[in-house]
N, C-alpha and C. Protein backbone atom coordinates (compact mmCIF):
# COMPACT_ATOMS: atom_id res chain seq x y z
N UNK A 1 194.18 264.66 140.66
CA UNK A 1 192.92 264.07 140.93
C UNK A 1 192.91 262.58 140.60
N UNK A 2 193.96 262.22 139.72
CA UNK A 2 193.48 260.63 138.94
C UNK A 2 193.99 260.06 140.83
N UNK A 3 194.84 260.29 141.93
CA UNK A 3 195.46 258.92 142.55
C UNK A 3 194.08 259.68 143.69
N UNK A 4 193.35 260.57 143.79
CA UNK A 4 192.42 260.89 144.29
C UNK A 4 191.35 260.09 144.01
N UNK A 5 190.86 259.73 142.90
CA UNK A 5 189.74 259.46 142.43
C UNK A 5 190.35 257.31 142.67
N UNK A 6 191.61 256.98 142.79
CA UNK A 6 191.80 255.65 142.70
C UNK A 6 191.42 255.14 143.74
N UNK A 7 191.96 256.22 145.30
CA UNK A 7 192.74 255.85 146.44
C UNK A 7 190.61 255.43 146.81
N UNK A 8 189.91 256.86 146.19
CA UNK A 8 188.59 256.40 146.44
C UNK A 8 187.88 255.03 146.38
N UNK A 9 187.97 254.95 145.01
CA UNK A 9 187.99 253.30 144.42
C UNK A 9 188.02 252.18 144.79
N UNK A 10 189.28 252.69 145.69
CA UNK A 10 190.05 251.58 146.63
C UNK A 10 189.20 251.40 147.78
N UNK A 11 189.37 252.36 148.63
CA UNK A 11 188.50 252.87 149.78
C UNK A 11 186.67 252.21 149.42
N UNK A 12 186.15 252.57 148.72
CA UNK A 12 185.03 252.56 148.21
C UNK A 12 184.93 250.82 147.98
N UNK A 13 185.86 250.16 147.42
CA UNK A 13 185.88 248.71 147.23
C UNK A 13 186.16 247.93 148.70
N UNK A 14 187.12 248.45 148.89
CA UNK A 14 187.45 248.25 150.24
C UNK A 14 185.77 248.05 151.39
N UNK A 15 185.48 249.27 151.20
CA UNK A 15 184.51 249.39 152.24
C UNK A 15 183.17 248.01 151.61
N UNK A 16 183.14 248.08 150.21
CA UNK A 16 182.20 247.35 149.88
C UNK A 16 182.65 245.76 150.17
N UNK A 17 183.67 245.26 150.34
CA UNK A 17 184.47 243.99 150.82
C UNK A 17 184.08 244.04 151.92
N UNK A 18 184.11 244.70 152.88
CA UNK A 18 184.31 244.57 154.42
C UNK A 18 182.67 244.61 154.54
N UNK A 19 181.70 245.24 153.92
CA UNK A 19 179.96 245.48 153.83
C UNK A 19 179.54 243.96 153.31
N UNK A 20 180.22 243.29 152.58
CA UNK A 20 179.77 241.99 152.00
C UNK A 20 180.06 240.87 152.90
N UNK A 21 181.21 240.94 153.09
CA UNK A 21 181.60 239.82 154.15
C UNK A 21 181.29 239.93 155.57
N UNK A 22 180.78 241.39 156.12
CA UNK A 22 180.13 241.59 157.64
C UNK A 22 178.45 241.04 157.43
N UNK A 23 178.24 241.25 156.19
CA UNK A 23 176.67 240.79 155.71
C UNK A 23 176.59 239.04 155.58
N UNK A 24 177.91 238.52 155.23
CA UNK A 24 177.71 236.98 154.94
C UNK A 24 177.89 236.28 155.98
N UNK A 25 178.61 236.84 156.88
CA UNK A 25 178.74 236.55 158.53
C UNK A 25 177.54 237.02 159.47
N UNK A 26 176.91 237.97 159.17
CA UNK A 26 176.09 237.94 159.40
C UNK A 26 174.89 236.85 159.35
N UNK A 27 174.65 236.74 157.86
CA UNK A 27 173.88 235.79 157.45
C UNK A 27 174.39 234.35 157.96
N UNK A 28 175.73 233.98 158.30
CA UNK A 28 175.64 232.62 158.77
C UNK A 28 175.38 232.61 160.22
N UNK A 29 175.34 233.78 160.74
CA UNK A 29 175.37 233.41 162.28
C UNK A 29 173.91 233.75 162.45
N UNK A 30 172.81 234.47 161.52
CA UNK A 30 171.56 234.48 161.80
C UNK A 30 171.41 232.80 161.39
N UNK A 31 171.89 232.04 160.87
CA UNK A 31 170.81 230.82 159.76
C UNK A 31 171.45 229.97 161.08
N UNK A 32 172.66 229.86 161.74
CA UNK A 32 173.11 228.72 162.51
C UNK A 32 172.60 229.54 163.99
N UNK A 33 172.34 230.40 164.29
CA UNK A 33 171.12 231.07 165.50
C UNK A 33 169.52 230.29 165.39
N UNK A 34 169.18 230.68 163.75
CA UNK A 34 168.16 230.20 164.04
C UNK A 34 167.57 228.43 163.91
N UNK A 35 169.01 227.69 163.16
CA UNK A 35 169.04 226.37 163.24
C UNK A 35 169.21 225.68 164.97
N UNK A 36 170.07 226.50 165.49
CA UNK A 36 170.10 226.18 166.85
C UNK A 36 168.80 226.22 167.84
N UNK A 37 167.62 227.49 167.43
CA UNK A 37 166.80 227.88 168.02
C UNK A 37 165.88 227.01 167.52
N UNK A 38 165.45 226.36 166.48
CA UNK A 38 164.74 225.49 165.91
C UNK A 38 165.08 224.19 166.55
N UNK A 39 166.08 223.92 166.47
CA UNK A 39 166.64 222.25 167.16
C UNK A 39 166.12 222.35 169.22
N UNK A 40 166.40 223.98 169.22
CA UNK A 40 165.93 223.87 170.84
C UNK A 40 164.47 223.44 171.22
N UNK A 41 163.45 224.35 170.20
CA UNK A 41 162.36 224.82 170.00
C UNK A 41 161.78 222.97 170.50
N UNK A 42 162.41 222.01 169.31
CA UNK A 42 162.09 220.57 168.95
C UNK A 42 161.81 220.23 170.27
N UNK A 43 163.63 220.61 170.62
CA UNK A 43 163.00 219.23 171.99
C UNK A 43 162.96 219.83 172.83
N UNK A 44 162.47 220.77 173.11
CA UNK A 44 161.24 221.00 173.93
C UNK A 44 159.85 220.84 173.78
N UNK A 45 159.77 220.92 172.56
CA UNK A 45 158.07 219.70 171.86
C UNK A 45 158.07 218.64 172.07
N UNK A 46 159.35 217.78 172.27
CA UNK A 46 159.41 216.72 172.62
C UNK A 46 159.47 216.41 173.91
N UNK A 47 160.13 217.23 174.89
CA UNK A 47 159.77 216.76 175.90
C UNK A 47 158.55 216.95 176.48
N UNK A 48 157.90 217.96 176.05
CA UNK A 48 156.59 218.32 176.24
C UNK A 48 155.16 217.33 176.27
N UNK A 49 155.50 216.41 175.19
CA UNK A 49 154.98 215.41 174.61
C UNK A 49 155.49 213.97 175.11
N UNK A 50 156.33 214.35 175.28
CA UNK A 50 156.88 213.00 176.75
C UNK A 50 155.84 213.05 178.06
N UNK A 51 155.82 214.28 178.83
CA UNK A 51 155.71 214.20 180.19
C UNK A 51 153.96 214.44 179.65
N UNK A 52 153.65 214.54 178.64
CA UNK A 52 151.89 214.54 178.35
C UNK A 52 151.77 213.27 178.04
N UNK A 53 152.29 212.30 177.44
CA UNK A 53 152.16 211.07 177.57
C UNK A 53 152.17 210.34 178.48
N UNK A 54 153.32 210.69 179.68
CA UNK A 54 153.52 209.35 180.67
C UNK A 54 152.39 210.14 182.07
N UNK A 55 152.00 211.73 181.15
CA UNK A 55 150.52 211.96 182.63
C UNK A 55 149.50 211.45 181.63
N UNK A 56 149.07 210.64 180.84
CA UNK A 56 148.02 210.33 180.03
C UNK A 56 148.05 209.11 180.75
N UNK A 57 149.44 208.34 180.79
CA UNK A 57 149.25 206.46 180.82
C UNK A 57 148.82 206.61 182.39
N UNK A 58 150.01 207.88 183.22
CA UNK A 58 149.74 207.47 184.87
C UNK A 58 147.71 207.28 184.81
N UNK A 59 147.08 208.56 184.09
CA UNK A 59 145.95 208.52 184.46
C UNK A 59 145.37 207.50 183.69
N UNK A 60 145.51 206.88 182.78
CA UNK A 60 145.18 205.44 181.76
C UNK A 60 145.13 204.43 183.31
N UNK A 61 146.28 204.37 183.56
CA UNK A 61 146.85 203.04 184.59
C UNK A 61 145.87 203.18 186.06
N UNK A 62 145.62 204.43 186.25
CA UNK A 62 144.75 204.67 187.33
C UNK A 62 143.05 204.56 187.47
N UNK A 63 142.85 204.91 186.21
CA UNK A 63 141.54 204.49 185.68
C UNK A 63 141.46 202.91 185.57
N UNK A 64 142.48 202.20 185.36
CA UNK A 64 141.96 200.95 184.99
C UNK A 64 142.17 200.26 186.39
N UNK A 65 142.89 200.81 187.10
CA UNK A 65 143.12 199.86 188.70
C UNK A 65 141.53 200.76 189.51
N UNK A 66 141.23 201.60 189.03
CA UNK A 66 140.06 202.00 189.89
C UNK A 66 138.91 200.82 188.99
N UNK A 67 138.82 200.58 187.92
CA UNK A 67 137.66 199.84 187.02
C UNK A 67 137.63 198.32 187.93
N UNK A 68 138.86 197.91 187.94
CA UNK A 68 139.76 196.71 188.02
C UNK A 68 139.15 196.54 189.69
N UNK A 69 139.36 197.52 190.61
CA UNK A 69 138.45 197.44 192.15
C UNK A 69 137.34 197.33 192.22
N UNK A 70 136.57 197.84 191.29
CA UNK A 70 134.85 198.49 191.66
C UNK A 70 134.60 196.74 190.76
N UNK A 71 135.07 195.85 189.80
CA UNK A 71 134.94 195.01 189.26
C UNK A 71 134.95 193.81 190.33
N UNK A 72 136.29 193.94 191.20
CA UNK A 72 136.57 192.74 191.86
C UNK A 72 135.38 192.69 193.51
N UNK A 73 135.29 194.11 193.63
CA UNK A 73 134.34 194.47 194.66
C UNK A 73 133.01 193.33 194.11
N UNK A 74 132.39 193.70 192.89
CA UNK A 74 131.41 193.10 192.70
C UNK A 74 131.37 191.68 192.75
N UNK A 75 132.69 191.31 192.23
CA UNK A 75 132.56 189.91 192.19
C UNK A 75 132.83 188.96 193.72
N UNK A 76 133.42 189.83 194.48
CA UNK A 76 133.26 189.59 195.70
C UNK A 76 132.14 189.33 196.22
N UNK A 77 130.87 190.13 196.11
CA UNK A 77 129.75 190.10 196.73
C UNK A 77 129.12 189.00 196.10
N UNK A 78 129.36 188.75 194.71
CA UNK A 78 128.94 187.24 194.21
C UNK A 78 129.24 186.33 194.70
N UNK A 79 130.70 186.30 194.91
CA UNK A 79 131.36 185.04 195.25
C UNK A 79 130.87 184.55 196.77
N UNK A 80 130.80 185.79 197.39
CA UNK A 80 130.00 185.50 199.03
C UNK A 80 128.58 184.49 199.20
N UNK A 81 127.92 185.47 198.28
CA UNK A 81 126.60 185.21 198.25
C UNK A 81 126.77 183.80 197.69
N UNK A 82 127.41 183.43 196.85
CA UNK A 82 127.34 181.77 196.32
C UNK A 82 127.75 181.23 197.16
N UNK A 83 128.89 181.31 197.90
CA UNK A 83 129.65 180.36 198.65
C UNK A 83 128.50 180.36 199.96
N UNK A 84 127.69 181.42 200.27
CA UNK A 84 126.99 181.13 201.78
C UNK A 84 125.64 180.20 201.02
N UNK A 85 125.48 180.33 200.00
CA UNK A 85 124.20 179.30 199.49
C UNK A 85 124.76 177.84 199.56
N UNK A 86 125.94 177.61 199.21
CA UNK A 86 126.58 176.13 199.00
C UNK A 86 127.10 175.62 200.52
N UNK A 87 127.45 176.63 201.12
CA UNK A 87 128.23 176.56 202.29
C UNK A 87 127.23 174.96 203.05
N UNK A 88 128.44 174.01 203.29
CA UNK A 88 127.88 173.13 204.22
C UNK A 88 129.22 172.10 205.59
N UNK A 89 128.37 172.09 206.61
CA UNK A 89 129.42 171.60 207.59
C UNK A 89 130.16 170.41 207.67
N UNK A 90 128.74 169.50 207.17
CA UNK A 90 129.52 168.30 206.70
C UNK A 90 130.36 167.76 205.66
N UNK A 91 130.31 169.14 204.35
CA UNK A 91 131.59 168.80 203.36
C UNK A 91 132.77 169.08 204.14
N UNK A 92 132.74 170.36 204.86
CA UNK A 92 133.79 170.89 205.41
C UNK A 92 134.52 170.12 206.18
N UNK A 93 133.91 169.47 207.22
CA UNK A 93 134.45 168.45 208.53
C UNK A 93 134.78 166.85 207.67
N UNK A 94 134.06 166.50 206.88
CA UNK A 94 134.07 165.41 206.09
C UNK A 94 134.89 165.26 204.96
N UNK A 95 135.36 165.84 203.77
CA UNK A 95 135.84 165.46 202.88
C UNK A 95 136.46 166.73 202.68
N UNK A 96 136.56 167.87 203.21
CA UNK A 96 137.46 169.37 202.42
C UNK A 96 139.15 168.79 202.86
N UNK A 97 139.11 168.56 204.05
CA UNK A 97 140.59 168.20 204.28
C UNK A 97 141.11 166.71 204.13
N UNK A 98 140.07 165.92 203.86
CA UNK A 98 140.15 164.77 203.75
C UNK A 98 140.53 163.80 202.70
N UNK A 99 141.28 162.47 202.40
CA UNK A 99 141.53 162.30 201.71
C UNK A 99 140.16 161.33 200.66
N UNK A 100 139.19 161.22 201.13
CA UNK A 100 137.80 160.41 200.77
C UNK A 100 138.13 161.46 199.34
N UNK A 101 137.38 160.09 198.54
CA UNK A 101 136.59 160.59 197.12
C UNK A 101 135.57 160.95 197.21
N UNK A 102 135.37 161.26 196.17
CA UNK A 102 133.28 161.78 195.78
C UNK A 102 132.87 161.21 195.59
N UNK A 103 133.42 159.81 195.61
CA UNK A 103 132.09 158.93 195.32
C UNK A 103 131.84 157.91 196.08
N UNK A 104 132.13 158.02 197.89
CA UNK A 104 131.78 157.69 198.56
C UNK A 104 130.48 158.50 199.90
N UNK A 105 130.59 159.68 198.60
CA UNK A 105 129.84 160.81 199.80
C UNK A 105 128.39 161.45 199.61
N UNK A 106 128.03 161.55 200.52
CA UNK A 106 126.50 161.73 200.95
C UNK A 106 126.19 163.38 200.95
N UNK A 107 127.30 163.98 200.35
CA UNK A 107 126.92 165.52 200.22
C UNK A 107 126.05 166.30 198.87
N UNK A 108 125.18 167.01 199.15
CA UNK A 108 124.74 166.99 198.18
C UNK A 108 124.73 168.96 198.59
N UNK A 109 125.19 169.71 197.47
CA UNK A 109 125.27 171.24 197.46
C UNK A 109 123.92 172.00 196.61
N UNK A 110 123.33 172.72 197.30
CA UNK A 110 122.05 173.55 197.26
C UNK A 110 122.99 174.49 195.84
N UNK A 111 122.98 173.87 194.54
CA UNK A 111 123.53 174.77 193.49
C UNK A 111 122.30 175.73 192.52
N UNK A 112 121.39 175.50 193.25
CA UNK A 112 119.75 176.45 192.38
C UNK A 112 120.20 177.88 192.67
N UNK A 113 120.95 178.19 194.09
CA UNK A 113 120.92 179.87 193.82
C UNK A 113 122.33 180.16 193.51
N UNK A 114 122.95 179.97 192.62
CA UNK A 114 124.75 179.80 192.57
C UNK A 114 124.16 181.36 191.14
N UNK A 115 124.95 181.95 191.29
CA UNK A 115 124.83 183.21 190.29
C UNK A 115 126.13 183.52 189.68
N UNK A 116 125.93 184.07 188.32
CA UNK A 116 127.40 184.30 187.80
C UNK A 116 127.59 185.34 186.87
N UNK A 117 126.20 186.11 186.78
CA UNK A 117 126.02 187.33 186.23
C UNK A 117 127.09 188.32 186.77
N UNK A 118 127.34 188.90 187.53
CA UNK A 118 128.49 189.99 187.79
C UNK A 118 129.96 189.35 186.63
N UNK A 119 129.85 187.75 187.25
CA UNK A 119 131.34 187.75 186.56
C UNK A 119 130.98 187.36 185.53
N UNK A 120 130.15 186.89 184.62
CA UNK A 120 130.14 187.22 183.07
C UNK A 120 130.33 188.35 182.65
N UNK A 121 129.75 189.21 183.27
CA UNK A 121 130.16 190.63 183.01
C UNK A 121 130.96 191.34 182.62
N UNK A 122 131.95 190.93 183.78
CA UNK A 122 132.97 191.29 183.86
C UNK A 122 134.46 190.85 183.74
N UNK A 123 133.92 188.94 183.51
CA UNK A 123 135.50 188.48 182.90
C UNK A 123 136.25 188.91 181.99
N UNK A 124 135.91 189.81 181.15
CA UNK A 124 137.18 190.33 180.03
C UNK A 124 137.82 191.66 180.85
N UNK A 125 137.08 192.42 181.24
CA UNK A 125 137.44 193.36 182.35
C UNK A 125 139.04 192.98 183.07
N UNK A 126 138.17 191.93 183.81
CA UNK A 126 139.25 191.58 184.93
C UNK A 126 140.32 190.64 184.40
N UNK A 127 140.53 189.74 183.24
CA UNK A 127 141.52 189.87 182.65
C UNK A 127 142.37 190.78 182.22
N UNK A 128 142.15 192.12 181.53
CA UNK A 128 142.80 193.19 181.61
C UNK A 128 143.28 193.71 182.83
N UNK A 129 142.89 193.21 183.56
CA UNK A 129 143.00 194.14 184.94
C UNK A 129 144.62 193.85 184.98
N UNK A 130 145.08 192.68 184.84
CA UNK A 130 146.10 191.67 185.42
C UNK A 130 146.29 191.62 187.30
N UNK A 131 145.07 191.34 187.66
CA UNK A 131 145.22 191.83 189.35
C UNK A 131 145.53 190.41 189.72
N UNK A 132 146.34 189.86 190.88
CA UNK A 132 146.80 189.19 191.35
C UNK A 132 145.67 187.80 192.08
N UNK A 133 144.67 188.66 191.70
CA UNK A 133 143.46 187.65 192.70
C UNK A 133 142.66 186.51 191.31
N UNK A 134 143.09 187.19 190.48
CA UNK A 134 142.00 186.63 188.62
C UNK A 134 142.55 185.09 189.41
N UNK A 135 143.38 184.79 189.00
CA UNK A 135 143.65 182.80 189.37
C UNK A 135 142.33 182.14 190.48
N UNK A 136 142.30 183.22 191.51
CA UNK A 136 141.28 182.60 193.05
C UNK A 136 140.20 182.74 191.98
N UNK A 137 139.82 184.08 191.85
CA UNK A 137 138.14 184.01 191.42
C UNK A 137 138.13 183.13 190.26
N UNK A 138 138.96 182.86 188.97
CA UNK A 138 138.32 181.53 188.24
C UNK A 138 138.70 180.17 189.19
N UNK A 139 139.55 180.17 190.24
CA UNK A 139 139.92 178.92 190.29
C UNK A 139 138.13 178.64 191.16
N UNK A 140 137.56 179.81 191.98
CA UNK A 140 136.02 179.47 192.69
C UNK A 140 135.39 179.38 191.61
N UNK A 141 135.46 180.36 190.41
CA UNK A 141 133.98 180.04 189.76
C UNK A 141 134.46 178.38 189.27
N UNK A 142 134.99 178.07 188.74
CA UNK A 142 135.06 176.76 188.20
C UNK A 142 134.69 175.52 188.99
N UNK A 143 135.10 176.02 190.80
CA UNK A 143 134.31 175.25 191.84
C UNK A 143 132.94 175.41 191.40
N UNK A 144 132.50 176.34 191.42
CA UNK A 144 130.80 177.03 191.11
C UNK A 144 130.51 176.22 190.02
N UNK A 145 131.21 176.51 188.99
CA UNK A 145 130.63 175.66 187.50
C UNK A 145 130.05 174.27 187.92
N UNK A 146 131.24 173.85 188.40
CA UNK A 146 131.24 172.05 188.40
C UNK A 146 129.90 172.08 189.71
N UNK A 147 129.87 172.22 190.31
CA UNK A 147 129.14 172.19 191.29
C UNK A 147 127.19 172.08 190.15
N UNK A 148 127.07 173.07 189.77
CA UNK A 148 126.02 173.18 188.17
C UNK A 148 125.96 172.46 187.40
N UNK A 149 127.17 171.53 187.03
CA UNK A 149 127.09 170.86 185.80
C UNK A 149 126.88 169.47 186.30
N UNK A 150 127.31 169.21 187.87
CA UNK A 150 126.70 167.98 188.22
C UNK A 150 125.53 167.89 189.49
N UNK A 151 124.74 168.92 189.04
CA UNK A 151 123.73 169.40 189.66
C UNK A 151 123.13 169.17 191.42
N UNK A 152 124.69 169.10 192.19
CA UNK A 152 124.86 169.43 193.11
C UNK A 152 124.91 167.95 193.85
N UNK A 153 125.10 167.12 193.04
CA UNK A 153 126.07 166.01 193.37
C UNK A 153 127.31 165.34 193.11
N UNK A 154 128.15 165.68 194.32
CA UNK A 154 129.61 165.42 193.82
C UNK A 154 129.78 164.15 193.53
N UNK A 155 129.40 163.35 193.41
CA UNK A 155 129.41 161.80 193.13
C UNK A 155 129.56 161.95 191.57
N UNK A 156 129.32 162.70 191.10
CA UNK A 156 129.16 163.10 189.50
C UNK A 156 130.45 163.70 188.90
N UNK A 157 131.44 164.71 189.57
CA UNK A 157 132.15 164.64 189.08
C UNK A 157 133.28 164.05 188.97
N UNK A 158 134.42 164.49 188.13
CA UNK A 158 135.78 163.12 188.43
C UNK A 158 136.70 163.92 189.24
N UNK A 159 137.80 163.37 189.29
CA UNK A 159 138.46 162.97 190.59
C UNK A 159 138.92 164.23 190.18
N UNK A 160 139.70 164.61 188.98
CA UNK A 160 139.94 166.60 188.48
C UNK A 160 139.04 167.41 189.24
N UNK A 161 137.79 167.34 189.06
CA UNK A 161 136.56 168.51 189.77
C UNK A 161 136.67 168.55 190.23
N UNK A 162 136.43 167.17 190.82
CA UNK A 162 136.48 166.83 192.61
C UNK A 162 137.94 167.61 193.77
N UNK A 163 138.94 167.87 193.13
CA UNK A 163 139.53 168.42 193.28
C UNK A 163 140.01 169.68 193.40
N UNK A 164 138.94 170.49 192.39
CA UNK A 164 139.13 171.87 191.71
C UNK A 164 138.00 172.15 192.73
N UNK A 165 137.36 171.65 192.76
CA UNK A 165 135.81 171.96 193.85
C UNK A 165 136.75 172.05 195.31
N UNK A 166 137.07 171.21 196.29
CA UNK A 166 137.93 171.54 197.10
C UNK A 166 138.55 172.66 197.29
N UNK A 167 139.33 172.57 196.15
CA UNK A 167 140.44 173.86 196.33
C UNK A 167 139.41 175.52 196.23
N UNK A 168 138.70 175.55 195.09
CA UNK A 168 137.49 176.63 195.47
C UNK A 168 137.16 176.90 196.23
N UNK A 169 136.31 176.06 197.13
CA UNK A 169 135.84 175.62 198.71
C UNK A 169 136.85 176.23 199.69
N UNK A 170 137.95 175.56 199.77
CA UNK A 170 139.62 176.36 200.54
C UNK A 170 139.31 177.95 200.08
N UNK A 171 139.70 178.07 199.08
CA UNK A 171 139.67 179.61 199.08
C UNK A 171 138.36 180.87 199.41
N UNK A 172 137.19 180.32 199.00
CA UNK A 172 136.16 180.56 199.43
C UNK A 172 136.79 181.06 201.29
N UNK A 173 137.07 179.93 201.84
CA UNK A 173 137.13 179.86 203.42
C UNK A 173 138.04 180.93 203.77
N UNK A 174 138.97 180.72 203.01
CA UNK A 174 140.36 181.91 203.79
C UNK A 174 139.91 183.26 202.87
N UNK A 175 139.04 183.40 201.88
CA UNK A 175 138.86 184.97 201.39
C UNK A 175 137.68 185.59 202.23
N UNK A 176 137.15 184.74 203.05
CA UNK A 176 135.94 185.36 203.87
C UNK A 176 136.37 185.04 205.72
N UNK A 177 137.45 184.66 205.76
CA UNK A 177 137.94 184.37 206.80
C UNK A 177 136.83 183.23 208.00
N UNK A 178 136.38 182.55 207.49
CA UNK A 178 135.64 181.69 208.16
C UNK A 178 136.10 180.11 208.45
C-alpha cells in the first residue's frame, strides 16, 4: 500500500499542478480578453464621439451660414432702400467716373432718409459670418456714413471720403445691376 498511497500523491499533486496552472492561464487569457475588450470598447467611444462632434459643427456651420443669409438678405434691402434715396444722375454722369474733386461740385445727396438700423444690428453677426461680401457692405455703409457726417454735401468731405463715397456708389451700381 505505501507505493499505492505515493503513486496517489503523485497523481493527486500532479493533477493539482496541471488544475493551478490551467486556472492561471486561464486567468491571464480572461484579464488580456478583457483588457483587449476594454481598449476595443474605448475606441469605439471615441469614434462615436468623433462623428457626434463633426455632425454637431456640420450643423453649428449650417446654422450660422443660414443666420449669416437671412442677415445679409436684410442688409440688402437696406442697402437698396438707401442707395435709391441718394441715387442721383448727375453724380453718376458727372463725377462717379470722373476725375473732378468735391469741391468743385454742385451735388448735393438727399441723406435725411439714409437708415442703418438692420446693420447695427447686425454688424457683429456678419463679422462672424466671415462671408465674402462684409468688405462691399462696410465699404457702402461708410459711403452712407460720410454722406451723414457731411450732411449731404460732398464739398465737405476730403479727398479719402470723397473717394470711399465713389467706390460705395460703384458698388451700390453693380450689386443692384443698374
Amino acid at each position: 500500500m505505501g507505493n499505492e498511497i505515493i503513486i496517489a500523491i503523485i497523481g493527486g499533486v500532479v493533477t493539482i499542478l496541471v488544475g493551478l496552472i490551467t486556472a492561471l492561464a486561464s486567468y491571464k487569457g480572461a484579464i488580456s480578453g478583457a483588457k483587449i475588450q476594454i481598449q476595443k470598447n474605448e475606441e469605439e467611444l471615441e469614434q462615436k464621439r468623433i462623428k457626434e462632434r463633426e455632425e454637431r459643427e456640420k450643423k453649428e456651420k449650417k446654422d450660422l451660414e443660414y443666420r449669416a443669409e437671412i442677415i445679409e438678405n436684410f442688409i440688402d434691402h437696406e442697402i437698396k432702400d438707401n442707395f435709391k434715396a441718394i441715387r442721383t444722375k448727375a453724380f453718376e454722369e458727372n463725377f462717379l467716373e470722373s476725375s473732378l474733386s468735391q469741391d468743385g461740385s454742385y451735388i448735393y445727396f438727399n441723406y435725411n432718409f439714409l437708415r442703418f438700423s438692420e446693420f447695427e444690428k447686425a454688424k457683429y453677426e456678419l463679422i462672424k459670418s466671415k462671408s465674402e461680401r462684409i468688405s462691399e457692405v462696410l465699404t457702402i455703409y461708410d459711403a452712407f456714413k460720410n454722406m451723414v457726417s457731411c450732411k449731404g454735401d460732398i464739398k465737405k468731405l476730403s479727398n479719402g471720403e470723397y473717394k470711399k463715397l465713389k467706390e460705395g456708389y460703384r458698388l451700390c451700381l453693380q450689386r443692384f445691376n443698374e
